[in-house]
C-alpha atoms as a PDB file:
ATOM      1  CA  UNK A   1      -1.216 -14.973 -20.305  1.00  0.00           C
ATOM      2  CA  UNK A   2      -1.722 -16.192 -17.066  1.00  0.00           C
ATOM      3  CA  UNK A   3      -4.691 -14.814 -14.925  1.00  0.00           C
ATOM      4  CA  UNK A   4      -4.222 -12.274 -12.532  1.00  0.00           C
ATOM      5  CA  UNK A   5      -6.515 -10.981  -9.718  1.00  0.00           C
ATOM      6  CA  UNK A   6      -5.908  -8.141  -7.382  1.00  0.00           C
ATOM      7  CA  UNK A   7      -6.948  -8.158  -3.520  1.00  0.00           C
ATOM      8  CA  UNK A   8      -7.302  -4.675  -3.201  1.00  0.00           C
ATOM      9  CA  UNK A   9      -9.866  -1.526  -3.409  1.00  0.00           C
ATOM     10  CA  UNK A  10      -7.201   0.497  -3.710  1.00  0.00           C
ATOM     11  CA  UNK A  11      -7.522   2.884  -7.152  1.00  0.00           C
ATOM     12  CA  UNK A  12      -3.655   3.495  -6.951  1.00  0.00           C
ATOM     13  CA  UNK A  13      -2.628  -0.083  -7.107  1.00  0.00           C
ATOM     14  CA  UNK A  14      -5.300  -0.519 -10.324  1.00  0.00           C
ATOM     15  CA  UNK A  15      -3.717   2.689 -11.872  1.00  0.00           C
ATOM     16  CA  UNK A  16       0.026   1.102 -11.327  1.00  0.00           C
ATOM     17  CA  UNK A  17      -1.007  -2.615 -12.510  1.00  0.00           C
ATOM     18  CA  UNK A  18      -2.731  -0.979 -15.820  1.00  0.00           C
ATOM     19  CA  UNK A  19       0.221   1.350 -16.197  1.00  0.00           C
ATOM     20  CA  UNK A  20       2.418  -1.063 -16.469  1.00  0.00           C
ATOM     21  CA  UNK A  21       0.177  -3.088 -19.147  1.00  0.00           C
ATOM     22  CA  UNK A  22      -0.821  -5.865 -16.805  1.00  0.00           C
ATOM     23  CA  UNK A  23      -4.317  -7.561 -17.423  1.00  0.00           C
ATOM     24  CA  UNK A  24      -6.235  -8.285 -14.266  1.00  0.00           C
ATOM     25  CA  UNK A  25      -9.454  -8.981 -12.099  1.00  0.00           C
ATOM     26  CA  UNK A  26     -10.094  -7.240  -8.999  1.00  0.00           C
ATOM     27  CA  UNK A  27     -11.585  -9.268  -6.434  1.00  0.00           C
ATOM     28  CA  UNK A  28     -11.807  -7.230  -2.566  1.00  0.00           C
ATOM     29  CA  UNK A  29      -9.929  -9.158   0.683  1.00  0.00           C
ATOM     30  CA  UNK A  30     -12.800  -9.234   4.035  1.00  0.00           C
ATOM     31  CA  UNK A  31      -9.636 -10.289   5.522  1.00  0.00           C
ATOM     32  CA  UNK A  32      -9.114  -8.286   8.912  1.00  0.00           C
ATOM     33  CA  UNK A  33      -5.713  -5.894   8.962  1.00  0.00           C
ATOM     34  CA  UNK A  34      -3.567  -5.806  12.247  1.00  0.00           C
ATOM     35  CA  UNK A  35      -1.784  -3.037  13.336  1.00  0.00           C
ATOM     36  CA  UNK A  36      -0.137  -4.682  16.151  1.00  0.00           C
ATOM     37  CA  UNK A  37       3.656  -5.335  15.626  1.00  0.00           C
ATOM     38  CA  UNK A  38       5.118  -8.746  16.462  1.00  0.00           C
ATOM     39  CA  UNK A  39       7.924  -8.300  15.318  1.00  0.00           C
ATOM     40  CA  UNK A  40       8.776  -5.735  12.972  1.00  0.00           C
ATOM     41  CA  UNK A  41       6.593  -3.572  11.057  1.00  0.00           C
ATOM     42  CA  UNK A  42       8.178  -5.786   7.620  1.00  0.00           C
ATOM     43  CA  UNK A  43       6.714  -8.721   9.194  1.00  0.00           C
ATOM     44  CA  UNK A  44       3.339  -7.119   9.946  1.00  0.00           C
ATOM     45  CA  UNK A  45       2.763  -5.745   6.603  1.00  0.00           C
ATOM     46  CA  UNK A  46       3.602  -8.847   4.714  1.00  0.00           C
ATOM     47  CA  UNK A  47       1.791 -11.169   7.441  1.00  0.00           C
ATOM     48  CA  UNK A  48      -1.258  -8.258   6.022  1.00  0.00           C
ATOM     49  CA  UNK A  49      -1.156  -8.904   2.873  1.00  0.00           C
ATOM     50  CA  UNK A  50      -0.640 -12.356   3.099  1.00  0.00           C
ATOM     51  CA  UNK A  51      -4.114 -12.812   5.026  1.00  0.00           C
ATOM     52  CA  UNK A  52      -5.917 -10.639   2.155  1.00  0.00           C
ATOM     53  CA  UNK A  53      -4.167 -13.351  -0.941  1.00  0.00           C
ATOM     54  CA  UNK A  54      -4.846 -16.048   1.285  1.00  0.00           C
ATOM     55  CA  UNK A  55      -8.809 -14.753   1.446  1.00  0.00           C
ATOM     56  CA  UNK A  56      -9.044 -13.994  -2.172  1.00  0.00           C
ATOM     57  CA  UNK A  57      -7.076 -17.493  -3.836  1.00  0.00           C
ATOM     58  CA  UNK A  58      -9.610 -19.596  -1.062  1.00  0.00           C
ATOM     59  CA  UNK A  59     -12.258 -18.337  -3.258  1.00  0.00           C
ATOM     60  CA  UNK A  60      -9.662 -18.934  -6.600  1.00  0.00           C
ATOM     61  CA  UNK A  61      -9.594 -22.193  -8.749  1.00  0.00           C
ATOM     62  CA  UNK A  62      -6.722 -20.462 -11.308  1.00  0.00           C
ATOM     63  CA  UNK A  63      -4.176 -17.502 -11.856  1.00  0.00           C
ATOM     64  CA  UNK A  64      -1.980 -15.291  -9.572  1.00  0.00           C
ATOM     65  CA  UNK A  65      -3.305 -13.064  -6.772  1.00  0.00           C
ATOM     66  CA  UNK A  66      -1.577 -10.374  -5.598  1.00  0.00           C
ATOM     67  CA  UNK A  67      -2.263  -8.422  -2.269  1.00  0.00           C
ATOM     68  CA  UNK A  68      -0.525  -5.611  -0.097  1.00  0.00           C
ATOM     69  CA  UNK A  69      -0.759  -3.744   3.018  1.00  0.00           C
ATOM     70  CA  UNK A  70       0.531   0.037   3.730  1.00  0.00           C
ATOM     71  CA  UNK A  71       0.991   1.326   6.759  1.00  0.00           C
ATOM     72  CA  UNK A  72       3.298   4.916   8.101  1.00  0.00           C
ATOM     73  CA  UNK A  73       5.068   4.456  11.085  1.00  0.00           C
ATOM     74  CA  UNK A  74       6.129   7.247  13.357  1.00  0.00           C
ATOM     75  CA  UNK A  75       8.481   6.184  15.439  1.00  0.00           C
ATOM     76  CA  UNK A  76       6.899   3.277  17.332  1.00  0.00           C
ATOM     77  CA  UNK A  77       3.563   4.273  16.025  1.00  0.00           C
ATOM     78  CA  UNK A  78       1.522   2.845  13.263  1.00  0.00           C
ATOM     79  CA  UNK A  79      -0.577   5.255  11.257  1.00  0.00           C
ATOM     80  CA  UNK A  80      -3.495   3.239   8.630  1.00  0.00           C
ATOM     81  CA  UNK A  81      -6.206   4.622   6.661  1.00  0.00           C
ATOM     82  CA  UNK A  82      -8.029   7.489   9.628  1.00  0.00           C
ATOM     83  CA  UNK A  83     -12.005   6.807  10.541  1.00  0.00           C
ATOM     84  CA  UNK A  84     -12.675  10.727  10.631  1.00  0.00           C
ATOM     85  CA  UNK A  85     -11.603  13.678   9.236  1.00  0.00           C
ATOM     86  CA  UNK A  86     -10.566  15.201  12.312  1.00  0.00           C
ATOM     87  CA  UNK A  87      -8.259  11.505  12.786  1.00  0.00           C
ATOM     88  CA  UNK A  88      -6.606  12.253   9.150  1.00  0.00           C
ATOM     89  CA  UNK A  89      -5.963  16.081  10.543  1.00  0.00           C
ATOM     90  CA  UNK A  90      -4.425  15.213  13.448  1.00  0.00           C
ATOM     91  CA  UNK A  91      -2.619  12.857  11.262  1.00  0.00           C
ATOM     92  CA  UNK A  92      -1.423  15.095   8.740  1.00  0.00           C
ATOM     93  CA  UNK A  93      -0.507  17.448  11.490  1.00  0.00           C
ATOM     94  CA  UNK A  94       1.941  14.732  12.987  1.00  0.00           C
ATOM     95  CA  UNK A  95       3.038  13.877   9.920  1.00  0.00           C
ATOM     96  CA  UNK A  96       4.192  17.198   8.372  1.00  0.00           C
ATOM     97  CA  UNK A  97       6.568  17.636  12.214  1.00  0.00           C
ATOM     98  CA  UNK A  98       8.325  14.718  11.843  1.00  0.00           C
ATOM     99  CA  UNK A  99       9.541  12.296   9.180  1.00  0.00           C
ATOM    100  CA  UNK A 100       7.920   8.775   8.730  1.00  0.00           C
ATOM    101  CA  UNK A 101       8.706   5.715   7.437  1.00  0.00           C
ATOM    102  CA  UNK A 102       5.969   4.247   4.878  1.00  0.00           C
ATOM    103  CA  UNK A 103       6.171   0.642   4.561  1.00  0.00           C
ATOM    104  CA  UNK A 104       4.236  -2.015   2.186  1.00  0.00           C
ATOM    105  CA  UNK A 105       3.838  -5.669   2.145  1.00  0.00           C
ATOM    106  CA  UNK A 106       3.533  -8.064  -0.824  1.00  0.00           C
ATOM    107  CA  UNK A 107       1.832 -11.401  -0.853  1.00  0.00           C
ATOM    108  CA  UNK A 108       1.340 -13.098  -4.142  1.00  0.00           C
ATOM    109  CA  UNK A 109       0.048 -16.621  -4.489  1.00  0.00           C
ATOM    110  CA  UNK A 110       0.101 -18.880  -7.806  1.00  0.00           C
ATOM    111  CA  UNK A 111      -3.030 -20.477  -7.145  1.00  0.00           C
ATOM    112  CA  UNK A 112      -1.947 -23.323  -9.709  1.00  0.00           C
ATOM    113  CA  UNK A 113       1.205 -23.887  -8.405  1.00  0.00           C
ATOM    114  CA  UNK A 114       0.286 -23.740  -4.650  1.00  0.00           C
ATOM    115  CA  UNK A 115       3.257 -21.018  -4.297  1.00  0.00           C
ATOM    116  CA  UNK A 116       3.475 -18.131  -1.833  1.00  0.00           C
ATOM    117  CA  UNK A 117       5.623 -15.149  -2.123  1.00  0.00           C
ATOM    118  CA  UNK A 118       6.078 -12.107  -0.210  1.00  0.00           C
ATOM    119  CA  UNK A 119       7.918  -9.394   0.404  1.00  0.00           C
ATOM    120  CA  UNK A 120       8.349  -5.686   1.362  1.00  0.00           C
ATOM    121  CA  UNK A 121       9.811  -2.195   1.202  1.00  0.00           C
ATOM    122  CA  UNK A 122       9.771   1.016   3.431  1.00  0.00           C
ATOM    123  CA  UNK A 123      10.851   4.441   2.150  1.00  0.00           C
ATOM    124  CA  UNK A 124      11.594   7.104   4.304  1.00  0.00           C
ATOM    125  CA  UNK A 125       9.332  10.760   3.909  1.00  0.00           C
ATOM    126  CA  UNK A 126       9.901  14.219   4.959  1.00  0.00           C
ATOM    127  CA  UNK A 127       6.724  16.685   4.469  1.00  0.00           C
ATOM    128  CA  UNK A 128       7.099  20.188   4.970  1.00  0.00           C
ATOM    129  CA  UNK A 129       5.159  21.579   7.870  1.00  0.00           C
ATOM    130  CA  UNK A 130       1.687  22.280   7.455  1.00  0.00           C
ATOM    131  CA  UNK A 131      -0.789  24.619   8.795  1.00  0.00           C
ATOM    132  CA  UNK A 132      -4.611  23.841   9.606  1.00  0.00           C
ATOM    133  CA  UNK A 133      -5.778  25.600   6.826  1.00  0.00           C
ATOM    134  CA  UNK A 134      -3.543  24.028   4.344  1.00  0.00           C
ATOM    135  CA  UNK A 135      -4.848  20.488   4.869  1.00  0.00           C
ATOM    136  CA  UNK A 136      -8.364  21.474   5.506  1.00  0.00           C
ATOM    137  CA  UNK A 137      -8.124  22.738   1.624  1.00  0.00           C
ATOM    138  CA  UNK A 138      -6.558  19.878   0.870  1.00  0.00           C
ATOM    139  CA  UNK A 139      -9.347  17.736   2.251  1.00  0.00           C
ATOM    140  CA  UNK A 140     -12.006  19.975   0.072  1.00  0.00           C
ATOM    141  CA  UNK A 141     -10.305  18.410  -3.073  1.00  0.00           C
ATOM    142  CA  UNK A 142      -8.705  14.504  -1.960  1.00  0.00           C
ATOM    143  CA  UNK A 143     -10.477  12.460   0.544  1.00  0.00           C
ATOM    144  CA  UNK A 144      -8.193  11.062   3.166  1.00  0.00           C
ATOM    145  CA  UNK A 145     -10.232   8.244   4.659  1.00  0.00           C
ATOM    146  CA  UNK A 146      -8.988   5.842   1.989  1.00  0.00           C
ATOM    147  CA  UNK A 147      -5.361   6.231   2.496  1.00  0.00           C
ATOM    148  CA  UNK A 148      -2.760   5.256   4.884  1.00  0.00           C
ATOM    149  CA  UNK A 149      -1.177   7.986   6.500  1.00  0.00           C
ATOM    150  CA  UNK A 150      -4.476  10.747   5.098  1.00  0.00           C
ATOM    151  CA  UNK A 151      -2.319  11.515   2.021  1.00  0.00           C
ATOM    152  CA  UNK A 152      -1.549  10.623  -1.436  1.00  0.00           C
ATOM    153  CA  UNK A 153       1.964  11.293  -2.699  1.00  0.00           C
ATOM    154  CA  UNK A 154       0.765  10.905  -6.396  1.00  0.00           C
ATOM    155  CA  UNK A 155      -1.952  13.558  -6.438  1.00  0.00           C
ATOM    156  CA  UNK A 156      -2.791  16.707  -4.545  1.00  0.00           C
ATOM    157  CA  UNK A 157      -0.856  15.753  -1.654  1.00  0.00           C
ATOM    158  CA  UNK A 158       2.540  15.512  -3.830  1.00  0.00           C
ATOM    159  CA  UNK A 159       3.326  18.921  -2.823  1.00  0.00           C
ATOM    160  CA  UNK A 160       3.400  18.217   0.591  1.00  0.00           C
ATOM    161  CA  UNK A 161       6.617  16.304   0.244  1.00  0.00           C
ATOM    162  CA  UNK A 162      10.148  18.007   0.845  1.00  0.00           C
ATOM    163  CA  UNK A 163      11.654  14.864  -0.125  1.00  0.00           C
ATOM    164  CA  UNK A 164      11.959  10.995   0.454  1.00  0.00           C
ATOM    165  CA  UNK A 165      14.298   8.037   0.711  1.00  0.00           C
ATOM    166  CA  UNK A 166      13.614   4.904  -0.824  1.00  0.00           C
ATOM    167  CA  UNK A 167      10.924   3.653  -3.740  1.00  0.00           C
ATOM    168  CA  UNK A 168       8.159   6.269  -4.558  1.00  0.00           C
ATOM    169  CA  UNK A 169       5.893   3.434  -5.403  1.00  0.00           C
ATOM    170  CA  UNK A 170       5.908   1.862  -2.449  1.00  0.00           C
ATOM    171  CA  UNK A 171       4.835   5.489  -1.193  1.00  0.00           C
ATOM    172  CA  UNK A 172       1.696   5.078  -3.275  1.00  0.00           C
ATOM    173  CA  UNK A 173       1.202   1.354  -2.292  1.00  0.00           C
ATOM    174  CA  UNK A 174       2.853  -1.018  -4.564  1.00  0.00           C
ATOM    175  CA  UNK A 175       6.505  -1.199  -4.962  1.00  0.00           C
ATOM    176  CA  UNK A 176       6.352  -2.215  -8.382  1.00  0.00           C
ATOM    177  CA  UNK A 177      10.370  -3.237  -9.023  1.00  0.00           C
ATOM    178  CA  UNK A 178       9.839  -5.677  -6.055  1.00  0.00           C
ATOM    179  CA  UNK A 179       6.303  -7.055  -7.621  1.00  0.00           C
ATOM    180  CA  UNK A 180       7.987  -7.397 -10.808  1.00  0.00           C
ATOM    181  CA  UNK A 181      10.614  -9.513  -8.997  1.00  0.00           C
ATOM    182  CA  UNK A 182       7.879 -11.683  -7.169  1.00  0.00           C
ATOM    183  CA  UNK A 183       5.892 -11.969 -10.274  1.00  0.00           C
ATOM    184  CA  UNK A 184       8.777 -13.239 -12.661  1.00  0.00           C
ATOM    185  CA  UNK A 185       9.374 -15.915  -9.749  1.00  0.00           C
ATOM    186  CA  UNK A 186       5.624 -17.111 -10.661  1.00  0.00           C
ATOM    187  CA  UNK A 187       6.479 -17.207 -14.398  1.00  0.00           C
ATOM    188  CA  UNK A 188       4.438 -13.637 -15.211  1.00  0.00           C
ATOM    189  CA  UNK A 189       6.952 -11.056 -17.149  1.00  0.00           C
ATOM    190  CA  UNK A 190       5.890  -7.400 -16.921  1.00  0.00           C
ATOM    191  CA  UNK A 191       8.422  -7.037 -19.903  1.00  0.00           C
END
């Protein structure tokens, strides 16, 4: 079994890796994010989590790192991970009016190989509208600071959702079909 090492804090892309019965390190990206769009918010979340691979397989002799970037756009704004509660209300506020589009990049490298992947997916959401009070409670149980968009579609803030279009898991931050692909291309087989 090959070596693989994740580029991410994130305890939702652990919790899909292990699900899915994959053995791996964790090693944390200082690679800086952009949220300014080039091109096309595809490009800027692979050109993400490219940077945050890129930082981790420097510091790499062996394996197969794997990195990604989330991001919610509504309409020509991007929407990351809020600095303040009162940023992740105002968020949620936004949010639950209109529907978004949540995209995520994916950059693996095969460190032994010297081979770069990436790709990404976007899936469309639709929350039902909610009131001050609502996401203020919701706040008292889930801490928003650590997630794109101030929500997590996987826990509390499932409920939240009227519906979407597209991959749940990219919702959560890892489109796992699309990793799978990626990661059979480097010679690892989920199944």
């Amino acid at each position: 079994m090959r070596k693989i090492i994740l580029a991410s804090r994130s305890k939702a892309r652990r919790k899909l890796l292990n699900d899915v019965g994959l053995k791996f390190t964790v090693r944390t990206s200082n690679a800086k994010e952009s949220r300014h769009i080039k091109t096309d918010c595809g490009e800027l979340v692979m050109d993400n989590a490219m940077a945050k691979a890129l930082d981790v397989a420097g510091k790499t002799k062996t394996g197969i790192v794997i990195a990604a970037d989330t991001v919610v756009l509504v309409g020509k704004r991007i929407i990351g991970k809020p600095r303040s509660i009162k940023e992740a209300l105002r968020t949620l506020k936004l949010l639950s009016r209109k529907p978004q589009w949540v995209y995520t990049g994916i950059a693996v490298i095969d460190v032994d190989k010297n081979k770069k992947y990436r790709s990404f997916d976007r899936t469309k959401v639709y929350m039902y509208h909610l009131t001050d009070r609502e996401i203020k409670n919701y706040f008292k149980r889930v801490s928003p600071l650590d997630k794109a968009g101030s929500f997590d579609i996987q826990g509390f803030g499932s409920v939240f959702i009227d519906r979407i279009e597209g991959c749940f898991y990219n919702v959560v931050g890892l489109p796992m079909a699309k990793l799978a692909k990626i990661l059979k291309k480097a010679g690892v087989y989920v199944f």
